[in-house]
C-alpha atoms as a PDB file:
ATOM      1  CA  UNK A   1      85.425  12.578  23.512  1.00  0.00           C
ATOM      2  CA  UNK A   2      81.948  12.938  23.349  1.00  0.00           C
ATOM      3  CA  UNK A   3      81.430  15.169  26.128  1.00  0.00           C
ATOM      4  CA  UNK A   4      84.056  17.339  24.695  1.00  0.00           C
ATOM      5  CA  UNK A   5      82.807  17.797  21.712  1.00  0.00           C
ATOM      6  CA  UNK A   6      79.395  18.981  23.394  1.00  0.00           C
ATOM      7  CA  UNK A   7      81.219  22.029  24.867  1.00  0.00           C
ATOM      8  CA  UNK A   8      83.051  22.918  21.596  1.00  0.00           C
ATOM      9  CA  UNK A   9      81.086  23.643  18.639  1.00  0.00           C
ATOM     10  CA  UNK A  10      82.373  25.187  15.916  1.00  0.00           C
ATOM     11  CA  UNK A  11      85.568  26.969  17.723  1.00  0.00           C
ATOM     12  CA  UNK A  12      83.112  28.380  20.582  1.00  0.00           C
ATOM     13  CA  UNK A  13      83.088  27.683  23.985  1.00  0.00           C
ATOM     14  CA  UNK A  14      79.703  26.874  25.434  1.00  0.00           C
ATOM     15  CA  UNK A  15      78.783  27.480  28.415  1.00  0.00           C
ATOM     16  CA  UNK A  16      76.070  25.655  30.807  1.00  0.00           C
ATOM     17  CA  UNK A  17      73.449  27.528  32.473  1.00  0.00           C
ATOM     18  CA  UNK A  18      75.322  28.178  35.664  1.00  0.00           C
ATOM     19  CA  UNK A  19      78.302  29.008  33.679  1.00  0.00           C
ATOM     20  CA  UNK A  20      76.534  31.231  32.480  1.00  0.00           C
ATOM     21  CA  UNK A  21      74.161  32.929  35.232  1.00  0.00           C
ATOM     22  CA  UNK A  22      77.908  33.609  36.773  1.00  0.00           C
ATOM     23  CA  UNK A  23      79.425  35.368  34.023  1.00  0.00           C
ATOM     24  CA  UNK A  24      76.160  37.810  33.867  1.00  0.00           C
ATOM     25  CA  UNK A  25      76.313  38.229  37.692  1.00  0.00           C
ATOM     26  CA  UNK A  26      79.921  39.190  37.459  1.00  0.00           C
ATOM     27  CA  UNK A  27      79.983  41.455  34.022  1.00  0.00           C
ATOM     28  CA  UNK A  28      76.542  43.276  35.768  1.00  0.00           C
ATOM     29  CA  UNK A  29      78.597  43.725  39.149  1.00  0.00           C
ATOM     30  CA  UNK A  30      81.386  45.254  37.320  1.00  0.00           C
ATOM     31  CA  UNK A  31      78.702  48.018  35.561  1.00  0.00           C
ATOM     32  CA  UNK A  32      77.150  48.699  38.549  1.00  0.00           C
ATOM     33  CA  UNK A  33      81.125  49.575  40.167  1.00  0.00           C
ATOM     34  CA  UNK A  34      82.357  51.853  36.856  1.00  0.00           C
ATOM     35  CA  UNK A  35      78.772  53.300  37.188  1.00  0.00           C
ATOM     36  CA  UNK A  36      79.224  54.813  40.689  1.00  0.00           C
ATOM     37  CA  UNK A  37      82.710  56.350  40.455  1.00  0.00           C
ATOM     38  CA  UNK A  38      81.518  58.262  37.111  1.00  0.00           C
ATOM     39  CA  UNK A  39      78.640  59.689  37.873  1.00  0.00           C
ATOM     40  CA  UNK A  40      78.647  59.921  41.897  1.00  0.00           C
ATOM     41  CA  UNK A  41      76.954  63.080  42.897  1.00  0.00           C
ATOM     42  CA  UNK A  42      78.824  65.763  44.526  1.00  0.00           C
ATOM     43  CA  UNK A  43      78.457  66.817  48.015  1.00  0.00           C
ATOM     44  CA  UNK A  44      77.408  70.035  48.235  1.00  0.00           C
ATOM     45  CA  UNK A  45      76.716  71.794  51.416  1.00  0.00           C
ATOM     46  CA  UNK A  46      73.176  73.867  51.887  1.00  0.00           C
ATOM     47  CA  UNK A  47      72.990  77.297  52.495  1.00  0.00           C
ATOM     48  CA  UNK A  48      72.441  76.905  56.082  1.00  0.00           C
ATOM     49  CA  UNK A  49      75.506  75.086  56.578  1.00  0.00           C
ATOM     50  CA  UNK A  50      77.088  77.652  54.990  1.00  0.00           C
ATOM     51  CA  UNK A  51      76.569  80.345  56.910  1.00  0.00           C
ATOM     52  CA  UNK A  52      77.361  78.140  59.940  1.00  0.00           C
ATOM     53  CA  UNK A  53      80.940  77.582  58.321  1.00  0.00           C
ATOM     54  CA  UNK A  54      81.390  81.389  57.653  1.00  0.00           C
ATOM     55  CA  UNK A  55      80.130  82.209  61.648  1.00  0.00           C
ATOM     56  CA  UNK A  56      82.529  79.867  62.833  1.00  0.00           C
ATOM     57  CA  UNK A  57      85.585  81.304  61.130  1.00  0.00           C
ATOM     58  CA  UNK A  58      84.820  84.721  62.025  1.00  0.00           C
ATOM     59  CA  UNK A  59      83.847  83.606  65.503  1.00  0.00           C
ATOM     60  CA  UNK A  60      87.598  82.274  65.371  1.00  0.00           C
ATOM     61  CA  UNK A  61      88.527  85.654  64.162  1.00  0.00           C
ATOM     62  CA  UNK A  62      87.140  87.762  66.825  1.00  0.00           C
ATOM     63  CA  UNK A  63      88.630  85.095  69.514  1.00  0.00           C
ATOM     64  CA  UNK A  64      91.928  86.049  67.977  1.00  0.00           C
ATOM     65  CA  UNK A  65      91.780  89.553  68.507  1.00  0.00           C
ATOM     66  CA  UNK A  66      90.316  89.637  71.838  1.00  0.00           C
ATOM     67  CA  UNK A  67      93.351  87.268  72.888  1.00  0.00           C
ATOM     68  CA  UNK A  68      95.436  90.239  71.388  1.00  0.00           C
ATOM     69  CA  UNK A  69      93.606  92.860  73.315  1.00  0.00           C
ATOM     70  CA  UNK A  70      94.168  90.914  76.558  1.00  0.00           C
ATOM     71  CA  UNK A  71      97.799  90.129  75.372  1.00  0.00           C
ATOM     72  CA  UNK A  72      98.063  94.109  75.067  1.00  0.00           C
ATOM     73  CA  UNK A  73      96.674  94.847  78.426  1.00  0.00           C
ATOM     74  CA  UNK A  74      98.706  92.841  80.346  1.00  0.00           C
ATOM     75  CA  UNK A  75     101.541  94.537  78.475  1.00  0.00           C
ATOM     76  CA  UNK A  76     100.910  97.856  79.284  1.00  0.00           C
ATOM     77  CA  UNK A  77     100.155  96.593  83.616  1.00  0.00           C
ATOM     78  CA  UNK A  78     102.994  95.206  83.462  1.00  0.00           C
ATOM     79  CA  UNK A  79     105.402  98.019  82.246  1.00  0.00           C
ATOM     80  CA  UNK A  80     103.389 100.345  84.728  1.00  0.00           C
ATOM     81  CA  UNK A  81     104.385  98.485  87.599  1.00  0.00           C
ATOM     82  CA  UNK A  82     108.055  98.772  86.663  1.00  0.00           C
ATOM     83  CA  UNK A  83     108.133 102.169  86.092  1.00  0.00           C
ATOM     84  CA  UNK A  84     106.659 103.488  89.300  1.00  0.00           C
ATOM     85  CA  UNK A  85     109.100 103.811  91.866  1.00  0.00           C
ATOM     86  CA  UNK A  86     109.704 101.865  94.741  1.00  0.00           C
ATOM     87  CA  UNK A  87     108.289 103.611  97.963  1.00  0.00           C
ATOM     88  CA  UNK A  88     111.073 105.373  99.865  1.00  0.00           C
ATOM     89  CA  UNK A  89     111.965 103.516 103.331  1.00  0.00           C
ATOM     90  CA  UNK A  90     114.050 106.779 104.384  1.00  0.00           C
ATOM     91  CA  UNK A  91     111.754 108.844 106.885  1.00  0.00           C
ATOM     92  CA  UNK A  92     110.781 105.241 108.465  1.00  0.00           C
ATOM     93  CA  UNK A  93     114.223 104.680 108.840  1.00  0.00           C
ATOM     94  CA  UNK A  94     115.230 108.722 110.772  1.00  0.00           C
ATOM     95  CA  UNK A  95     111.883 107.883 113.228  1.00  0.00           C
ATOM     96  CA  UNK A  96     113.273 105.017 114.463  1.00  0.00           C
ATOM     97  CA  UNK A  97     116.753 106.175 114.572  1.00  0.00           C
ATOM     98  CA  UNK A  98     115.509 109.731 116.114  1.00  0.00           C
ATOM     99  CA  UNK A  99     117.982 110.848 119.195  1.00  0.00           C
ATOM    100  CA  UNK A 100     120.722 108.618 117.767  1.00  0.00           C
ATOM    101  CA  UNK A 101     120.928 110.230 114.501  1.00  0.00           C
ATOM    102  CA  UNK A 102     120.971 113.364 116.060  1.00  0.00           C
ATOM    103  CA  UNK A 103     123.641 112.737 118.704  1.00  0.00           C
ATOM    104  CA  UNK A 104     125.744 111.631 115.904  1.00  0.00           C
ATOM    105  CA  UNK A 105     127.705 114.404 113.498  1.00  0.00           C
ATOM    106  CA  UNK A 106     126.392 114.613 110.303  1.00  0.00           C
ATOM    107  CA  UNK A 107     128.323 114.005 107.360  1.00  0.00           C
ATOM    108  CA  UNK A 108     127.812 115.522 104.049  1.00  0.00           C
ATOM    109  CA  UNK A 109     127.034 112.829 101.146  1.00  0.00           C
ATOM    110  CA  UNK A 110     128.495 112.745  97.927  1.00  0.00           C
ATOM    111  CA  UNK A 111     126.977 112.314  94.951  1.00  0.00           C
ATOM    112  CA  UNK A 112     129.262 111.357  92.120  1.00  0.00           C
ATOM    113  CA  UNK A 113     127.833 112.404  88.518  1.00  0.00           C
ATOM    114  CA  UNK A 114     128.300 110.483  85.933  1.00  0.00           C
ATOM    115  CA  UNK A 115     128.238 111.185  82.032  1.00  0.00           C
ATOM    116  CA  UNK A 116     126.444 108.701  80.020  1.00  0.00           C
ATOM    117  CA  UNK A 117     126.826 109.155  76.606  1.00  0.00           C
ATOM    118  CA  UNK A 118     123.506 109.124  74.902  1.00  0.00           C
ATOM    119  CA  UNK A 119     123.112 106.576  72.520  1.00  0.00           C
ATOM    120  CA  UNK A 120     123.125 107.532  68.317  1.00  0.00           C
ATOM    121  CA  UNK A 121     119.654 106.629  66.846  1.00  0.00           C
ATOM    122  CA  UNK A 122     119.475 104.091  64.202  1.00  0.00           C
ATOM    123  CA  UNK A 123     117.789 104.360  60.988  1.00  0.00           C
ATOM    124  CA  UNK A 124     115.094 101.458  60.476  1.00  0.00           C
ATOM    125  CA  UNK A 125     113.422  99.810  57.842  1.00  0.00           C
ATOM    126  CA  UNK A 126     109.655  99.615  59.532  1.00  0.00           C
ATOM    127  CA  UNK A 127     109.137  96.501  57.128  1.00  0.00           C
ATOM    128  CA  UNK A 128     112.076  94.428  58.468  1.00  0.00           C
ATOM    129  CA  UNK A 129     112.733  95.578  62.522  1.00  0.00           C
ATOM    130  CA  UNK A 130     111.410  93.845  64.994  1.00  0.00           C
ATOM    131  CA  UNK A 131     109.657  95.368  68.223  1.00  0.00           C
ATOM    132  CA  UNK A 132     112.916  95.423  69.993  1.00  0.00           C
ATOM    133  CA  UNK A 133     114.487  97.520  67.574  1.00  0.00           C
ATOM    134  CA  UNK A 134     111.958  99.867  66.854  1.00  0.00           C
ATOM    135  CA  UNK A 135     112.360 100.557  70.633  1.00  0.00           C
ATOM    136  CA  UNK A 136     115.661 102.340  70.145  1.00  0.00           C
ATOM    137  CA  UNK A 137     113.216 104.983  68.256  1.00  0.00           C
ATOM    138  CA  UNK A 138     112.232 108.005  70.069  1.00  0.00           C
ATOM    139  CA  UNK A 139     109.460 108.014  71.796  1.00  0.00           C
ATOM    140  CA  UNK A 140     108.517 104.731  71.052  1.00  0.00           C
ATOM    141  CA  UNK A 141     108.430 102.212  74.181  1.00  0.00           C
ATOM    142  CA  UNK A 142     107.640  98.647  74.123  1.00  0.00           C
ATOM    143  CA  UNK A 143     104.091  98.615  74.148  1.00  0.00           C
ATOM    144  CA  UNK A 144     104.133 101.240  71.087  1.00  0.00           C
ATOM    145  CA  UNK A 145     106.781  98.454  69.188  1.00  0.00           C
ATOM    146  CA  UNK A 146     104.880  95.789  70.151  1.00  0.00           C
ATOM    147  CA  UNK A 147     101.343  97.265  68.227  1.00  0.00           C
ATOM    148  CA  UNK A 148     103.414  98.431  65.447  1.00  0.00           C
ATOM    149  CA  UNK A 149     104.815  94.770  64.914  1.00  0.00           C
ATOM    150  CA  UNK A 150     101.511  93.447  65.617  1.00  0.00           C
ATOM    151  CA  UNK A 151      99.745  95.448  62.904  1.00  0.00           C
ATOM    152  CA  UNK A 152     102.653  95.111  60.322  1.00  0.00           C
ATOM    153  CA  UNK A 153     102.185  91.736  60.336  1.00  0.00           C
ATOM    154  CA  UNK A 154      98.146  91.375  60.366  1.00  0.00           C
ATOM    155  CA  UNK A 155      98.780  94.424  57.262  1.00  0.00           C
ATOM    156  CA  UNK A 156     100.846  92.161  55.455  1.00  0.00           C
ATOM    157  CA  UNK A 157     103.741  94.853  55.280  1.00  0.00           C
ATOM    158  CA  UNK A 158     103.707  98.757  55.303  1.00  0.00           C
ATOM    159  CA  UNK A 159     103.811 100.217  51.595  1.00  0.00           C
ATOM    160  CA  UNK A 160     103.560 104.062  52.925  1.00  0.00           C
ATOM    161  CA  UNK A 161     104.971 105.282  56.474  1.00  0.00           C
ATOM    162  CA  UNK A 162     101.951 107.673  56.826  1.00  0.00           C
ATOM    163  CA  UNK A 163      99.990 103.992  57.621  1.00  0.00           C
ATOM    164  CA  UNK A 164     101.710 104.162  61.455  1.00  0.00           C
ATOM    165  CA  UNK A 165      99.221 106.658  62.298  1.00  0.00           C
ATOM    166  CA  UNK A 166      96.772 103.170  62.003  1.00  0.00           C
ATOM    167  CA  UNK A 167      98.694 101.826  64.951  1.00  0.00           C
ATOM    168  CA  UNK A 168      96.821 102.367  68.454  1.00  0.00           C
ATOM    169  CA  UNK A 169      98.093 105.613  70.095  1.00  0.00           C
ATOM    170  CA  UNK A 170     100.183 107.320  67.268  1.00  0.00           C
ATOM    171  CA  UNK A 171      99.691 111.181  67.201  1.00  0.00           C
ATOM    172  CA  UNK A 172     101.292 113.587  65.139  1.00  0.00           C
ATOM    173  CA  UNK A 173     104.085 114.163  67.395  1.00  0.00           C
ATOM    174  CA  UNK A 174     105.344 110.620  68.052  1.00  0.00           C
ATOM    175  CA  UNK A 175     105.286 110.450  64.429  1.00  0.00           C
ATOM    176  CA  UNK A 176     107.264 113.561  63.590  1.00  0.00           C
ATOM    177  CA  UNK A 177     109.881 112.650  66.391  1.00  0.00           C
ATOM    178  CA  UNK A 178     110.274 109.216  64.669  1.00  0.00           C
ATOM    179  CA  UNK A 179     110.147 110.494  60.806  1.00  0.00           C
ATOM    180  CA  UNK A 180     113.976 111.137  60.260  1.00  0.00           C
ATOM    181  CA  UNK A 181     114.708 107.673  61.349  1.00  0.00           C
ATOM    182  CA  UNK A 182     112.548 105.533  59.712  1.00  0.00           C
ATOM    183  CA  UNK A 183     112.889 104.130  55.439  1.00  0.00           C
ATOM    184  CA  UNK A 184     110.630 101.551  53.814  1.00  0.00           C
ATOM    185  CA  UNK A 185     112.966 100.214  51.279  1.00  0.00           C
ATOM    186  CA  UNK A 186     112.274  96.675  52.033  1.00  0.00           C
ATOM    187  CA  UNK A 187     108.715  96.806  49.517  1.00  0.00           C
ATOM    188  CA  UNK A 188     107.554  93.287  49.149  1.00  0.00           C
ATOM    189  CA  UNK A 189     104.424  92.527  50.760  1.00  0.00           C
ATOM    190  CA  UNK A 190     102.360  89.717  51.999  1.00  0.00           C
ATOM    191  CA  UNK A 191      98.908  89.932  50.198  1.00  0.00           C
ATOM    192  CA  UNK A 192      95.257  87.970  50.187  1.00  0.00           C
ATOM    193  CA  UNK A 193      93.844  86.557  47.662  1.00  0.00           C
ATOM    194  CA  UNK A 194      89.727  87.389  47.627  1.00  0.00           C
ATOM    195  CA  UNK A 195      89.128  84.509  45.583  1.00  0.00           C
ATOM    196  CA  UNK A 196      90.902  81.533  47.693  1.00  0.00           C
ATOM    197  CA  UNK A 197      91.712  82.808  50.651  1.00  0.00           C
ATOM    198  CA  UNK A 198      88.972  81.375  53.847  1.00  0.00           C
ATOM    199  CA  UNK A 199      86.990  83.568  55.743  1.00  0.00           C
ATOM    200  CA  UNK A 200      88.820  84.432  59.087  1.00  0.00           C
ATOM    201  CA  UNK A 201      92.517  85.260  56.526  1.00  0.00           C
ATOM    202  CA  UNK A 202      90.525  87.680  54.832  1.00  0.00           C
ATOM    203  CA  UNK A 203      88.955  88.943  58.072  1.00  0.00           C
ATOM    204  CA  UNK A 204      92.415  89.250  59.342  1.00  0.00           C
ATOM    205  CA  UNK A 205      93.453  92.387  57.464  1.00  0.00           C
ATOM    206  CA  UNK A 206      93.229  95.655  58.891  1.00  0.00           C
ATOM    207  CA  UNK A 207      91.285  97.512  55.979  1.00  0.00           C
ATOM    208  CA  UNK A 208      88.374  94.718  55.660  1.00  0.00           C
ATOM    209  CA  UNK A 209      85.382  94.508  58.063  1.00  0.00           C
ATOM    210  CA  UNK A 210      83.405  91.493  58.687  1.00  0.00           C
ATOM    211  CA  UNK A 211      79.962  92.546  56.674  1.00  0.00           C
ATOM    212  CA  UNK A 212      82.790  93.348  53.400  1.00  0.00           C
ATOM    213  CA  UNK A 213      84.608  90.056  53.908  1.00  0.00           C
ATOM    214  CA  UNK A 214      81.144  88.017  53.788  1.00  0.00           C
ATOM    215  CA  UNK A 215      80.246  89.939  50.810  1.00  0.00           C
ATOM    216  CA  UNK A 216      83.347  88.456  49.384  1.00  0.00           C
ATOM    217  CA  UNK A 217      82.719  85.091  50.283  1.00  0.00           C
ATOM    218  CA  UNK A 218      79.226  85.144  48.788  1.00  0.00           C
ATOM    219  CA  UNK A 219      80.059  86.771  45.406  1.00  0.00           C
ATOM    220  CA  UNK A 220      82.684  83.996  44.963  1.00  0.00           C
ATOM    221  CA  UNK A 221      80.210  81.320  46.217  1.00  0.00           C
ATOM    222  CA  UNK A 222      77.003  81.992  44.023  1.00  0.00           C
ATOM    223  CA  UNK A 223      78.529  84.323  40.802  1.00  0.00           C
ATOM    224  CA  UNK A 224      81.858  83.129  40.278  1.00  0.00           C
ATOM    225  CA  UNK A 225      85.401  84.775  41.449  1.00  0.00           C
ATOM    226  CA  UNK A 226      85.863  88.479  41.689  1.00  0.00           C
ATOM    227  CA  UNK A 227      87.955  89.703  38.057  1.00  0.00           C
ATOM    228  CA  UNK A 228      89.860  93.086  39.494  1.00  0.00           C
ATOM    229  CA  UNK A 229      89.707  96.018  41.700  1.00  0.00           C
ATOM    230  CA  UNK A 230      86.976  97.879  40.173  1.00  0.00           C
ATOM    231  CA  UNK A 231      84.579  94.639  40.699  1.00  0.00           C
ATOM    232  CA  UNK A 232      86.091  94.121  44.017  1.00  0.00           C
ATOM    233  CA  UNK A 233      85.092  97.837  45.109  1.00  0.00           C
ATOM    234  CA  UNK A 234      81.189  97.212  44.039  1.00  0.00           C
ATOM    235  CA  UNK A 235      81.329  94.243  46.069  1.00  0.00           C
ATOM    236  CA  UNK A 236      82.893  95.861  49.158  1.00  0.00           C
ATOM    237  CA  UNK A 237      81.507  99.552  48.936  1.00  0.00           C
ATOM    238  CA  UNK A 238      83.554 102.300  50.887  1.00  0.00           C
ATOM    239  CA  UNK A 239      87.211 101.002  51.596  1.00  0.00           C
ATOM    240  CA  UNK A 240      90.485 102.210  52.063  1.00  0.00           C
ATOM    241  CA  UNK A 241      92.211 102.711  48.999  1.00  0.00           C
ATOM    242  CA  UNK A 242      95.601 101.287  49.462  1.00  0.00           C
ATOM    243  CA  UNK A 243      93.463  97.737  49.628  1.00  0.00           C
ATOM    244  CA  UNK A 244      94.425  97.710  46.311  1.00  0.00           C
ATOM    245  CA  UNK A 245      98.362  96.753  46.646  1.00  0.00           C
ATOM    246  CA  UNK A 246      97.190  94.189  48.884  1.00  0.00           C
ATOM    247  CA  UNK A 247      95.167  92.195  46.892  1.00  0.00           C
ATOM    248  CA  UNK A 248      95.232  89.475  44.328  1.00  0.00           C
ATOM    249  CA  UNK A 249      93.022  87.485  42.419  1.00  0.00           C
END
């Protein structure tokens, strides 16, 4: 009874000296934790690193395209080697026969013709066919559908026709032989966004270069994100104006 009421004085608990060193060490433990996850410093990255970042991703980039370029090349060897013709084994074949053939009567061959009805062109949305359809164009062979495919999809989607003379090796006249049979009714579009969008995606698109796309990437990183065209164009300088139907902010 006595000890008890040592410990409880008026309604209060009290507390020894070790009690109490315990409670401190605790409650000052629990500070210290709230402390740290409110005002923890940010990681930020220096300037140096970067740069190192944006080298990387455009390094990444132009691994990419040369991997396309090589892609392309071995393309185009191998539809040369199946369109030459195979050697002709035929005079080989009369010098070894020589008095035989001659001995024997010779009898006219026949060559059967054959009509092959040519096949009706089909009309094709640039935005939706694929390579192998845009074959059945005139002159258009694989190699041709294969770069227009390939740059459709890097472009994010045509929004004119007139942007196939982009596309490696179309002239005027491949163009005007293709013109009647081509529509761009399917309109929707992939675009980039210049503030979100990393380094080697906005890279990617045909009508940026690499000097404009860091000039991008810097604006956003030390002023703040780019607000519309016109601010975009001051950043970028001299660029194709159909950008504009491509980008988003």
């Amino acid at each position: 009874m006595k000890n008890s009421k040592k410990r409880i004085n008026r309604g209060l608990i009290v507390l020894n000296k070790g009690e109490r060193i315990a409670v401190i060490s605790l409650l000052a433990i629990i500070a210290i934790l709230l402390g740290i996850s409110v005002f923890r410093p940010e990681i930020r990255l220096s300037k140096k690193e970067k740069a190192a970042f944006h080298n990387l991703d455009s390094l990444i980039a132009l691994q990419e395209e040369a991997k396309n370029a090589e892609q392309e090349k071995a393309l185009m060897l191998a539809q040369k080697a199946t369109s030459e013709p195979p050697k002709s084994t035929h005079k080989t074949a009369l010098s070894k026969a020589g008095k035989t053939s001659s001995q024997s009567s010779e009898k006219p061959i026949r060559h059967e013709s054959k009509s092959y009805e040519s096949k009706p062109i089909p009309i094709l949305d640039i935005n939706v066919a694929d390579s192998t359809a845009l074959v059945a164009l005139p002159q258009i062979a694989e190699i041709m559908a294969s770069r227009i495919h390939r740059y459709r999809n890097r472009l994010g989607g045509f929004v004119a026709i007139e942007q196939l003379f982009d596309v490696k090796g179309m002239d005027t006249e491949r163009f005007e032989a293709i013109k009647p049979y081509i529509v761009l009714e399917h309109d929707e579009i992939v675009k980039i966004n210049v503030n979100q969008d990393e380094f080697k995606t906005l890279l990617r698109h045909p009508y940026l270069e690499y000097e404009q796309v860091k000039a991008i990437v810097n604006h956003r990183e030390r002023k703040g994100f780019i607000k519309d065209w016109n601010q975009l164009k001051e950043i970028v300088g001299d660029v194709n104006p159909l950008l504009e139907r491509y980008v988003t902010y």
